[in-house]
N, C-alpha and C. Protein backbone atom coordinates (compact mmCIF):
# COMPACT_ATOMS: atom_id res chain seq x y z
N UNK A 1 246.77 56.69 83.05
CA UNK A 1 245.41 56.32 82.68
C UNK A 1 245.41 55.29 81.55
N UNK A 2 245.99 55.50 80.52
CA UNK A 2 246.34 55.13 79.04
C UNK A 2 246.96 53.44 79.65
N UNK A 3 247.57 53.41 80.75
CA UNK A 3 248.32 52.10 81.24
C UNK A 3 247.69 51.49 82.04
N UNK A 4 246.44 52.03 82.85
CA UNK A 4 245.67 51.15 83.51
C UNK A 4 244.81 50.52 82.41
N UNK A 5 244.24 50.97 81.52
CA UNK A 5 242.76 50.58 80.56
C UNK A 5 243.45 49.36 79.90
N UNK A 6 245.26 49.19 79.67
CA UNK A 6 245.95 48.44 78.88
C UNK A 6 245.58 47.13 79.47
N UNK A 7 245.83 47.38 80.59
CA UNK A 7 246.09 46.07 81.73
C UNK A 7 244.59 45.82 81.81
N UNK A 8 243.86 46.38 81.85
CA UNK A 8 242.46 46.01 82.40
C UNK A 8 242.19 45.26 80.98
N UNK A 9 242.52 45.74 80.04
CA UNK A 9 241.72 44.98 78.49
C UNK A 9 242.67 44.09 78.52
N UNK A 10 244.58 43.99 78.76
CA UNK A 10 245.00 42.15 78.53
C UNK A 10 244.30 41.39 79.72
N UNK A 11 243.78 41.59 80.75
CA UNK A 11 243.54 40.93 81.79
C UNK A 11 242.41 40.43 81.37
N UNK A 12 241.25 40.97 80.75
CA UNK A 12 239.73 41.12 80.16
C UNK A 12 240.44 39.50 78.97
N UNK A 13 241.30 39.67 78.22
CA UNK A 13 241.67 39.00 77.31
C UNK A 13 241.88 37.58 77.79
N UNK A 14 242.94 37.72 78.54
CA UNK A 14 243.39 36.32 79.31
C UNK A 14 242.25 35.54 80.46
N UNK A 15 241.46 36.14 80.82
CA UNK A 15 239.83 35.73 81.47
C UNK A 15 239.55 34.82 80.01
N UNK A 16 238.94 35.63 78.98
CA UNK A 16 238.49 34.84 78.21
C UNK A 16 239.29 33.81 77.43
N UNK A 17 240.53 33.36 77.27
CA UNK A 17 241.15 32.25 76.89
C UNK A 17 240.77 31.89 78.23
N UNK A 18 240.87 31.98 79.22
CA UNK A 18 240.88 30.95 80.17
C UNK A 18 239.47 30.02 80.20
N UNK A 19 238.59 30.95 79.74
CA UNK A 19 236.98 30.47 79.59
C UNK A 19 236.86 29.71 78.66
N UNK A 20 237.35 29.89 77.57
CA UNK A 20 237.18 29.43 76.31
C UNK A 20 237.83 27.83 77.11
N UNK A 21 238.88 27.84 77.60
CA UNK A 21 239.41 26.36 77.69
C UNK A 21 238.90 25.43 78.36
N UNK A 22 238.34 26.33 79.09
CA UNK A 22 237.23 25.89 80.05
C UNK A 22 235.71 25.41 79.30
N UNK A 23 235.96 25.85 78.70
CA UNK A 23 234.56 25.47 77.60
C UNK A 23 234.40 24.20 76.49
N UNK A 24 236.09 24.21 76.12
CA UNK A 24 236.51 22.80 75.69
C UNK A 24 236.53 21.74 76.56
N UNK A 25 237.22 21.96 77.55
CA UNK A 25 237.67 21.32 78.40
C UNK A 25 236.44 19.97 79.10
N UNK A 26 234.83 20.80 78.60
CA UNK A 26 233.28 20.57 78.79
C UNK A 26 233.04 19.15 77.75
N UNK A 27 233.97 19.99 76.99
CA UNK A 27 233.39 18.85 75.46
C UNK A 27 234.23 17.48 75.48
N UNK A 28 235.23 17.48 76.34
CA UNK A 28 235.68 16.05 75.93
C UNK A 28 234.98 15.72 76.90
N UNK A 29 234.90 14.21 76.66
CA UNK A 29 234.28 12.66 77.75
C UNK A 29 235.20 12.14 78.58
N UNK A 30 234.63 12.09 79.26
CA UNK A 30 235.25 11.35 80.77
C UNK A 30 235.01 10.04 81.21
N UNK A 31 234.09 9.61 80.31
CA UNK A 31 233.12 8.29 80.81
C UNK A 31 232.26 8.81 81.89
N UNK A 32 232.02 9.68 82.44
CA UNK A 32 230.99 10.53 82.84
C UNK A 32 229.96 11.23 82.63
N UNK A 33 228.50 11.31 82.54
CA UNK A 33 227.90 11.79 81.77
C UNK A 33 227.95 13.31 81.80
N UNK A 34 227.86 13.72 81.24
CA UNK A 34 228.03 15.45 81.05
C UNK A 34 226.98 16.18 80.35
N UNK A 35 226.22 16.61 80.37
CA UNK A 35 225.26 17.46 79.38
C UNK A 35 226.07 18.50 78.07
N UNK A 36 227.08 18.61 78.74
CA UNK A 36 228.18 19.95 77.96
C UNK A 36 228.60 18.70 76.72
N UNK A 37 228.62 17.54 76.93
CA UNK A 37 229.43 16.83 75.71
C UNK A 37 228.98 16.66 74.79
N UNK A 38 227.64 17.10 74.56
CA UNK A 38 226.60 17.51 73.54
C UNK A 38 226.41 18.94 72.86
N UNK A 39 227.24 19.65 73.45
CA UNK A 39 227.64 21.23 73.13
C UNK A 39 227.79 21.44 71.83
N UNK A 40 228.47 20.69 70.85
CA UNK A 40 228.75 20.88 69.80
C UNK A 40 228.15 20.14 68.62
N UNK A 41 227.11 19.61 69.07
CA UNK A 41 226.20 18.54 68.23
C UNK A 41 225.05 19.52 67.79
N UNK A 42 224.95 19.60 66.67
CA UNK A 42 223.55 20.44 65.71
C UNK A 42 222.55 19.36 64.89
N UNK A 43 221.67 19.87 65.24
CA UNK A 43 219.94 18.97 63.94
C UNK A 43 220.01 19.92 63.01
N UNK A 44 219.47 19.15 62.06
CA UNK A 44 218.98 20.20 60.55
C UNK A 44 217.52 20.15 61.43
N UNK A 45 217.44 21.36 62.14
CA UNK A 45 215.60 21.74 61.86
C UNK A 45 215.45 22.38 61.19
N UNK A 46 214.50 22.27 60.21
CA UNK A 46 213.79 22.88 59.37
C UNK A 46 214.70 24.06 58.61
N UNK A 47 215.59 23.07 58.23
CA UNK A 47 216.53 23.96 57.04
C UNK A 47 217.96 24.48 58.18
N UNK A 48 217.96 24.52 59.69
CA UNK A 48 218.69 25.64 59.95
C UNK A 48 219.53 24.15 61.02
N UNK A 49 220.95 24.51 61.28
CA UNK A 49 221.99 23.84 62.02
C UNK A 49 221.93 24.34 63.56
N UNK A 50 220.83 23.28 64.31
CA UNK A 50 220.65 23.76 65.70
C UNK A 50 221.26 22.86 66.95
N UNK A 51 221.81 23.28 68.09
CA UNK A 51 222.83 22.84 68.96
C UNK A 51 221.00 22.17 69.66
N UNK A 52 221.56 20.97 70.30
CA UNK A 52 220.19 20.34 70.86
C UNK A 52 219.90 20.82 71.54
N UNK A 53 220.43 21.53 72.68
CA UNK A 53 220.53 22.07 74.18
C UNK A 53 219.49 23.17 73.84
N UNK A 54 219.04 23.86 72.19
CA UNK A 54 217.60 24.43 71.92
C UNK A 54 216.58 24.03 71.35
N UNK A 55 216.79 22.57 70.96
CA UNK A 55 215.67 21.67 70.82
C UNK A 55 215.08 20.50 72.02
N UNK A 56 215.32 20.72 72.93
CA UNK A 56 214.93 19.70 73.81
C UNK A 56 215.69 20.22 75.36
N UNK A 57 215.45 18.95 76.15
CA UNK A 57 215.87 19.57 77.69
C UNK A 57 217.19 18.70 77.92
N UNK A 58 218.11 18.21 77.95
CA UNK A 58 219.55 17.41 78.43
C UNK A 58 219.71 17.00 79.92
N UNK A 59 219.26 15.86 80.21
CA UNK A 59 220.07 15.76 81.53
C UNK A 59 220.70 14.49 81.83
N UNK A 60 221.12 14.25 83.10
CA UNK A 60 222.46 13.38 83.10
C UNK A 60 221.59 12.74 84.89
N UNK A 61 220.78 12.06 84.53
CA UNK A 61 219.82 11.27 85.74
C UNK A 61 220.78 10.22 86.55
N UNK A 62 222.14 9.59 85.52
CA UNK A 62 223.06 8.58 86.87
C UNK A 62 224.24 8.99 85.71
N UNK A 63 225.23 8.70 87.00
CA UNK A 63 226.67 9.08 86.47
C UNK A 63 227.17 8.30 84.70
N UNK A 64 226.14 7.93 84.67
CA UNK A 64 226.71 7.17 83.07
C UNK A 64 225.58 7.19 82.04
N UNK A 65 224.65 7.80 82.20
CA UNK A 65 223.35 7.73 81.21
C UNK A 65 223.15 9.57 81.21
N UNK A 66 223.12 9.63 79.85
CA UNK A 66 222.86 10.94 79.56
C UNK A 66 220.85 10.98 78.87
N UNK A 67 219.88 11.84 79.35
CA UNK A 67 218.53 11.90 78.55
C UNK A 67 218.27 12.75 77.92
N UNK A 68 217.62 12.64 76.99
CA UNK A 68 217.36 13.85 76.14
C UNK A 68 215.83 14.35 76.13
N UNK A 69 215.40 14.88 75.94
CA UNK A 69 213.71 15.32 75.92
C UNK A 69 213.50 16.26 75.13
N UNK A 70 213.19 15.83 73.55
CA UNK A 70 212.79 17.39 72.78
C UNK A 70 211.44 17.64 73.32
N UNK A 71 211.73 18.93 72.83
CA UNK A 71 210.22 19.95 73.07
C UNK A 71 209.03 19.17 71.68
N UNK A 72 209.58 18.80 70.47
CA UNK A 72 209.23 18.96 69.23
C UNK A 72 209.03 17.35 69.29
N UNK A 73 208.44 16.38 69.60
CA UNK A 73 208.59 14.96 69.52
C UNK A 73 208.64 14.48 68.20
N UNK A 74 208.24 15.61 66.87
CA UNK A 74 208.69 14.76 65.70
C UNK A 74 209.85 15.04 65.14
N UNK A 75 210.59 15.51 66.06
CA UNK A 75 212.62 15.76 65.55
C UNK A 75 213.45 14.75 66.15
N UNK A 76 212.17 13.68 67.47
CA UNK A 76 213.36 13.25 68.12
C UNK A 76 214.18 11.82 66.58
N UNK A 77 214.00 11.59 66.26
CA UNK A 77 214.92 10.62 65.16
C UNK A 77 215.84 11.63 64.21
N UNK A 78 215.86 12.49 64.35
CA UNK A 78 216.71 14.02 63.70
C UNK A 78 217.61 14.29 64.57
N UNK A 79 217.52 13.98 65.87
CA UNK A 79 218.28 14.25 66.78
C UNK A 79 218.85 13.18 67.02
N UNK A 80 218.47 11.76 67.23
CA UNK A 80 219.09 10.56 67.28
C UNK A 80 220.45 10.71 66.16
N UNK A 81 219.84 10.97 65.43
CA UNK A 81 220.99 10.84 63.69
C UNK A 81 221.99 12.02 63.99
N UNK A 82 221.79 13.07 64.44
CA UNK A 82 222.63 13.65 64.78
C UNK A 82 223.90 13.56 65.66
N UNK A 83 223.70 12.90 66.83
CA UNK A 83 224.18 12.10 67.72
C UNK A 83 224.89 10.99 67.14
N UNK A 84 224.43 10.20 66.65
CA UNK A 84 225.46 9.15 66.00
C UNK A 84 226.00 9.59 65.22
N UNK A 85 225.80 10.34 64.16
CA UNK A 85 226.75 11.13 63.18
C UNK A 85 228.09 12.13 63.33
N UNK A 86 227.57 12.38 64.82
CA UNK A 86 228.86 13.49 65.56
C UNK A 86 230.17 12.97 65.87
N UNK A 87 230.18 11.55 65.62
CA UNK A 87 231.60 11.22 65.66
C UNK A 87 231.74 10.62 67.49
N UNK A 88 230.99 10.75 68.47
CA UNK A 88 231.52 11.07 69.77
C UNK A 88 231.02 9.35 70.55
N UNK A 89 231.09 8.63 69.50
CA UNK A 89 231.04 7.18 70.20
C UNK A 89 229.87 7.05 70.79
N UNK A 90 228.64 7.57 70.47
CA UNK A 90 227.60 7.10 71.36
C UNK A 90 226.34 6.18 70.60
N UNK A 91 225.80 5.27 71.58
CA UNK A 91 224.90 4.42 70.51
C UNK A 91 223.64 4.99 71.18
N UNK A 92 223.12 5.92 70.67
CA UNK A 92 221.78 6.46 71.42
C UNK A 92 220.66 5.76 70.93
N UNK A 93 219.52 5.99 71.64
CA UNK A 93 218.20 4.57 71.62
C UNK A 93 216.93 5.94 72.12
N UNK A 94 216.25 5.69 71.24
CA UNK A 94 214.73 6.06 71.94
C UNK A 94 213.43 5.50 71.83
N UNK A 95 212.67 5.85 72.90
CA UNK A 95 211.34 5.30 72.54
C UNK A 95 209.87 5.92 72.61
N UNK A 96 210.29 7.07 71.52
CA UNK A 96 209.36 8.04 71.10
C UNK A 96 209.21 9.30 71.58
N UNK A 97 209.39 9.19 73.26
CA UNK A 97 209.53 10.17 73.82
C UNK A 97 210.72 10.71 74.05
N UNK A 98 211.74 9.87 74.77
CA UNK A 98 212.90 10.21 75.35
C UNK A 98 213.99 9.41 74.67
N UNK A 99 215.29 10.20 74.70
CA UNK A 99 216.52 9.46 73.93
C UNK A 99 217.30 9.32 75.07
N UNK A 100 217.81 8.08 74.98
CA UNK A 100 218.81 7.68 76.35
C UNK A 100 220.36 7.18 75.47
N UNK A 101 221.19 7.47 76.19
CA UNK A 101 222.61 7.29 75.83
C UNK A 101 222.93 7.48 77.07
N UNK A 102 223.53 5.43 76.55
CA UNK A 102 224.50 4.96 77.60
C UNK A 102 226.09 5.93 77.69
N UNK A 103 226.97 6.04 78.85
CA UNK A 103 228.14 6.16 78.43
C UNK A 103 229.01 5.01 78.75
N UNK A 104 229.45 5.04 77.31
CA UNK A 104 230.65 3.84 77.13
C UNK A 104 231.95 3.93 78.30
N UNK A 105 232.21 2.80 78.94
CA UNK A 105 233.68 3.33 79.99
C UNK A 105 234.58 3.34 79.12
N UNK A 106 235.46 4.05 79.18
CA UNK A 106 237.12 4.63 78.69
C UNK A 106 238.25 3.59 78.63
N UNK A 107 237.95 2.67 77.47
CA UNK A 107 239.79 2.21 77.75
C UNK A 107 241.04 2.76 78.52
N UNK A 108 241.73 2.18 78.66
CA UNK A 108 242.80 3.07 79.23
C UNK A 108 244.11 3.63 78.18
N UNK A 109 243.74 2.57 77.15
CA UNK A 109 244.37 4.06 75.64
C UNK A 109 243.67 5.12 75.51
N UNK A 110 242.70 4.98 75.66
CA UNK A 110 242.34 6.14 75.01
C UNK A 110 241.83 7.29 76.03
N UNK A 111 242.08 6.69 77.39
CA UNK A 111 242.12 7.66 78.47
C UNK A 111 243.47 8.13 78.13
N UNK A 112 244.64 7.76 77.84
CA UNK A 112 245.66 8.65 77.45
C UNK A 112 245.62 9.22 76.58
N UNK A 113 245.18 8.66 75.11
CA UNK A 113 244.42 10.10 74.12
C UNK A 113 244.06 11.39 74.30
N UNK A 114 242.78 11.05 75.21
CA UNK A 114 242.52 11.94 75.58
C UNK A 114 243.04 13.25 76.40
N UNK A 115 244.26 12.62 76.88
CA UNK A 115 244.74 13.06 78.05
C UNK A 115 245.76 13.89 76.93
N UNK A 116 246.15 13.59 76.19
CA UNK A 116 247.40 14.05 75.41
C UNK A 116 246.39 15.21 74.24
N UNK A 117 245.27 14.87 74.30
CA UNK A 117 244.21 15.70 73.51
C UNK A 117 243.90 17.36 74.29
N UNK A 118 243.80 16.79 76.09
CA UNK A 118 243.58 17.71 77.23
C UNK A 118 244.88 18.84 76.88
N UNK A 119 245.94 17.75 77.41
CA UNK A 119 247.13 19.15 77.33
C UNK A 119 247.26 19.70 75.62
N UNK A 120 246.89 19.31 74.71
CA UNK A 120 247.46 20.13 73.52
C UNK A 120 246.62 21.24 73.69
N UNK A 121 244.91 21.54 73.98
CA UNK A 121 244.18 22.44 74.55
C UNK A 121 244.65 23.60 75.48
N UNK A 122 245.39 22.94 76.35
CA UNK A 122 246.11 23.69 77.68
C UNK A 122 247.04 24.54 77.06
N UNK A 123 247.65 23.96 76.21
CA UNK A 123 249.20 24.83 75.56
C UNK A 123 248.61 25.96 74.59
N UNK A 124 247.29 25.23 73.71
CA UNK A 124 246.86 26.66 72.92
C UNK A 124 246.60 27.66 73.97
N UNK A 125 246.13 27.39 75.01
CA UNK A 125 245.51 28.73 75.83
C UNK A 125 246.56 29.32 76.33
N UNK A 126 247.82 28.50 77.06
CA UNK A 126 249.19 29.43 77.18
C UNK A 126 249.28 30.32 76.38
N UNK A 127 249.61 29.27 75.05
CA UNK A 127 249.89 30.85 74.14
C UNK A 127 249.18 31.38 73.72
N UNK A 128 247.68 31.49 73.85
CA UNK A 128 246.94 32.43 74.03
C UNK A 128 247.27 33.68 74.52
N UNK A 129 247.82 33.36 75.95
CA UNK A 129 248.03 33.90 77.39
C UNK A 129 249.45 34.57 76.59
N UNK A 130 249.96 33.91 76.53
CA UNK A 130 251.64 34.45 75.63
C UNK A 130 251.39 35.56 74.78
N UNK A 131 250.09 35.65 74.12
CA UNK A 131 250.08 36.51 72.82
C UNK A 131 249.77 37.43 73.43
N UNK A 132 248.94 37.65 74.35
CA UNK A 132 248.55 38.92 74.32
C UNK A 132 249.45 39.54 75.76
N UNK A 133 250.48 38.70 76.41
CA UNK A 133 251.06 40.07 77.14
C UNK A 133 252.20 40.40 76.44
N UNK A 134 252.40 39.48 75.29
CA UNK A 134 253.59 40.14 73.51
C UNK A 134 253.01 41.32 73.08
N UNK A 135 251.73 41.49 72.79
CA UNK A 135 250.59 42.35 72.66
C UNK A 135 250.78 43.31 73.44
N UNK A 136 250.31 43.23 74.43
CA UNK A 136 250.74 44.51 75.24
C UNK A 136 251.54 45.30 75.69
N UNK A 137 252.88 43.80 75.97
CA UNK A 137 254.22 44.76 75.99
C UNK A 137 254.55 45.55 74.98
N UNK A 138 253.99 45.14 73.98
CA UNK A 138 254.57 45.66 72.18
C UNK A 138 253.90 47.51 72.72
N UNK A 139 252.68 47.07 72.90
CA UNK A 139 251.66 48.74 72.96
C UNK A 139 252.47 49.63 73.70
N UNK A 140 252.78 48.83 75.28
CA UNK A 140 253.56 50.00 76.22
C UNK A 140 255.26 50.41 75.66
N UNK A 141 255.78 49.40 74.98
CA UNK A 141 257.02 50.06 74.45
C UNK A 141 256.70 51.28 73.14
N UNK A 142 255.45 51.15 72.50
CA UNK A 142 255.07 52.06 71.84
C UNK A 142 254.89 53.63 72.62
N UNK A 143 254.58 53.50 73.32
CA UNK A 143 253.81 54.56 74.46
C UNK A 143 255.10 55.04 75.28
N UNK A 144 256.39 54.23 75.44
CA UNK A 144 257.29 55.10 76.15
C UNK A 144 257.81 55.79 75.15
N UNK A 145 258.17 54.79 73.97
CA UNK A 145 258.78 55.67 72.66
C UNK A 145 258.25 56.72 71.88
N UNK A 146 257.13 57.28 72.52
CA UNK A 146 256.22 58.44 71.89
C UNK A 146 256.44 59.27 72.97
N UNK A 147 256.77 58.82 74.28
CA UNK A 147 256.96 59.64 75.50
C UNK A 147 255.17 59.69 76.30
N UNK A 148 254.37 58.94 76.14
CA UNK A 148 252.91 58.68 76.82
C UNK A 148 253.69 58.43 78.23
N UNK A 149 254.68 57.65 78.34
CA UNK A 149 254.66 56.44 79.84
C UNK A 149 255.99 57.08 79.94
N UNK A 150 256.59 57.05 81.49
CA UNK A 150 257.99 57.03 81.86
C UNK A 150 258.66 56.06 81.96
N UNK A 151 260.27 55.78 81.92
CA UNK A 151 260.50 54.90 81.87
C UNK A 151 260.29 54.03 82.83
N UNK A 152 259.99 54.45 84.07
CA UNK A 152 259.03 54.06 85.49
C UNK A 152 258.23 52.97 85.19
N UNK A 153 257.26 53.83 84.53
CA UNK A 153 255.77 53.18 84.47
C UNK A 153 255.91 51.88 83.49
N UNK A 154 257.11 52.12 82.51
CA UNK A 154 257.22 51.35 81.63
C UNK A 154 257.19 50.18 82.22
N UNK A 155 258.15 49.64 82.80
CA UNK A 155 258.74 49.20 83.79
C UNK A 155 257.63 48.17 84.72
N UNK A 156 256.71 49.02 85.40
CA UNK A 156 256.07 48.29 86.40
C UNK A 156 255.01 47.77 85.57
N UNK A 157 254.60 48.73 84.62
CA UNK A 157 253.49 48.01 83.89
C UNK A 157 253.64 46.64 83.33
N UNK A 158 255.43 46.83 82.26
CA UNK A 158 255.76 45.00 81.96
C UNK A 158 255.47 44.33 83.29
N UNK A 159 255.73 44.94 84.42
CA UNK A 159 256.24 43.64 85.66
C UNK A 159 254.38 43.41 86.03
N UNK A 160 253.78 44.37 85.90
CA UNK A 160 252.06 43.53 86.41
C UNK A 160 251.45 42.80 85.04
N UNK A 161 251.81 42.87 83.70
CA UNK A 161 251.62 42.08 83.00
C UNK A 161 252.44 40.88 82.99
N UNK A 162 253.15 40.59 83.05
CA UNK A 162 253.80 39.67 83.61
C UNK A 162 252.95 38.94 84.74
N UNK A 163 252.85 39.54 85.99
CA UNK A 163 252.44 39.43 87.21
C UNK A 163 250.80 38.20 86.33
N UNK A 164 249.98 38.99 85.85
CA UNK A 164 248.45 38.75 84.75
C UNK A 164 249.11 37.20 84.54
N UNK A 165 250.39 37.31 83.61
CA UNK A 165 249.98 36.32 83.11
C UNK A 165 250.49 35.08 83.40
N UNK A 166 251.49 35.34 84.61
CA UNK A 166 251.84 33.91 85.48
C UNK A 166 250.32 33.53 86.42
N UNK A 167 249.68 34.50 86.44
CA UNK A 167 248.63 34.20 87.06
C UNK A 167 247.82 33.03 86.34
N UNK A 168 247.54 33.86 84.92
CA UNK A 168 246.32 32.88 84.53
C UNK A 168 247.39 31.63 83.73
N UNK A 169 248.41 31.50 83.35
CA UNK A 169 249.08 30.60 83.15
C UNK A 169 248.98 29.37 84.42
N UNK A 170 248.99 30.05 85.34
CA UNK A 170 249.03 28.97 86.70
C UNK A 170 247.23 28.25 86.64
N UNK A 171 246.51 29.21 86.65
CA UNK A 171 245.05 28.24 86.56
C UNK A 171 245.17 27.83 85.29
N UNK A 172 245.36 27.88 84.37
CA UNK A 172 245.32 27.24 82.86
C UNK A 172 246.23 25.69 83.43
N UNK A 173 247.16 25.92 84.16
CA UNK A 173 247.79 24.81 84.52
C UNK A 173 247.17 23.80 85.90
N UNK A 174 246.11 24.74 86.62
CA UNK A 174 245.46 23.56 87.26
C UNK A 174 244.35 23.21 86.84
N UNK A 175 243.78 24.18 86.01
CA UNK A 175 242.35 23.44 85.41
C UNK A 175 243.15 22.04 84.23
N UNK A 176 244.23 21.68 83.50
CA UNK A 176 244.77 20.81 83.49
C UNK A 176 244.77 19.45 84.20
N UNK A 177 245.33 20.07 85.63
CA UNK A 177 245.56 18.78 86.19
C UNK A 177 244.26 18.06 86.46
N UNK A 178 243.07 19.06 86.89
CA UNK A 178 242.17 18.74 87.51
C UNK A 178 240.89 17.66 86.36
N UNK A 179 241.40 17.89 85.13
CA UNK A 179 240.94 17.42 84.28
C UNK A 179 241.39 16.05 83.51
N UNK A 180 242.70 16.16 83.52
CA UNK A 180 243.74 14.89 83.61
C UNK A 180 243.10 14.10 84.38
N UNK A 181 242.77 14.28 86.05
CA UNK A 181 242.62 13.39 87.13
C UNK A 181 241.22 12.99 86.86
N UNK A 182 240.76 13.58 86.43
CA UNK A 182 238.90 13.23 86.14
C UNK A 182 239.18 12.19 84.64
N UNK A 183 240.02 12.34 83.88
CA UNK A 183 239.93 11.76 82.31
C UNK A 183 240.66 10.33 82.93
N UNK A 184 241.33 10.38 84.31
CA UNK A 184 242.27 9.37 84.22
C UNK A 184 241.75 7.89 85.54
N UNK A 185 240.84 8.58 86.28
CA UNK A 185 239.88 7.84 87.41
C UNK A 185 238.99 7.00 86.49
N UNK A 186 239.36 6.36 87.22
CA UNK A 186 238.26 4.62 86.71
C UNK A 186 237.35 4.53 87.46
């Protein structure tokens, strides 16, 4: 019992690094417009550090123009400044109502930047993935050496953690490629 709940919580674990990378993976640019590449951009409203995506509506109308639409029309220049201030190369423009940002196309340095930016992401989530079946093996060698597990169970349990984490190691390694090939298309 004690060895199923183990596996079910590293498995529960390695889901969420995999999400999490997946969640970065949102925030870099492609020269594509993305709504997610605004994920990490905050306004000072009214004293408090807010992600836009709850001040306004985000959408992505042609593959290279991202729009913005606050709810609040006297934040949209709060939100402009925010946007240029975020560091993320964009020259955003509005005209009272709506904020439009062009996307800039991708050199091809800095499509490899990026690309070398992608995999350093990929490797934290390995060892993400690394830590916690160290983690777990650590728990079940605890549990035979108290006498909880046989040396059996010991045994198969390393081999399906193991099993976990060539798994999500392998999608951590194609959500990679698949992202490479999108950062690297002209």
């Amino acid at each position: 019992m004690m060895a199923k709940e183990l596996l079910k919580r590293a498995e529960d674990r390695m889901k969420m690094a995999v999400q999490a990378l997946r969640g970065e993976f949102g925030t870099v640019r492609t020269g594509r417009a993305s709504v997610s590449i605004l994920d990490k951009v905050n306004v000072d409203y009214f004293g408090t550090a807010t992600p836009i995506n709850q001040l306004a509506s985000i959408s992505a109308p042609e593959p290279r123009l991202l729009t913005i639409q606050p709810w609040d029309k006297s934040i949209i220049n709060d939100i402009e400044k925010a946007i240029t201030k975020s560091n993320l190369g964009f020259n955003p423009s509005n005209d009272g109502t709506l904020i439009r940002i062009p996307m800039p196309s991708l050199t091809e340095e800095r499509r490899k930047e990026l690309v070398k930016v992608v995999k350093g992401m990929a490797e934290e989530s390995r060892v993400s993935v690394r830590n916690i079946r160290r983690d777990t093996n650590e728990h079940i060698k605890s549990m035979e050496k108290d006498g909880d597990i046989s040396e059996d169970d010991f045994r198969r349990v390393q081999s399906e953690v193991q099993k976990l984490t060539d798994r999500y190691i392998a999608e951590i390694d194609k959500m990679l490629k698949h992202k490479e090939d999108e950062i690297m298309e002209v």
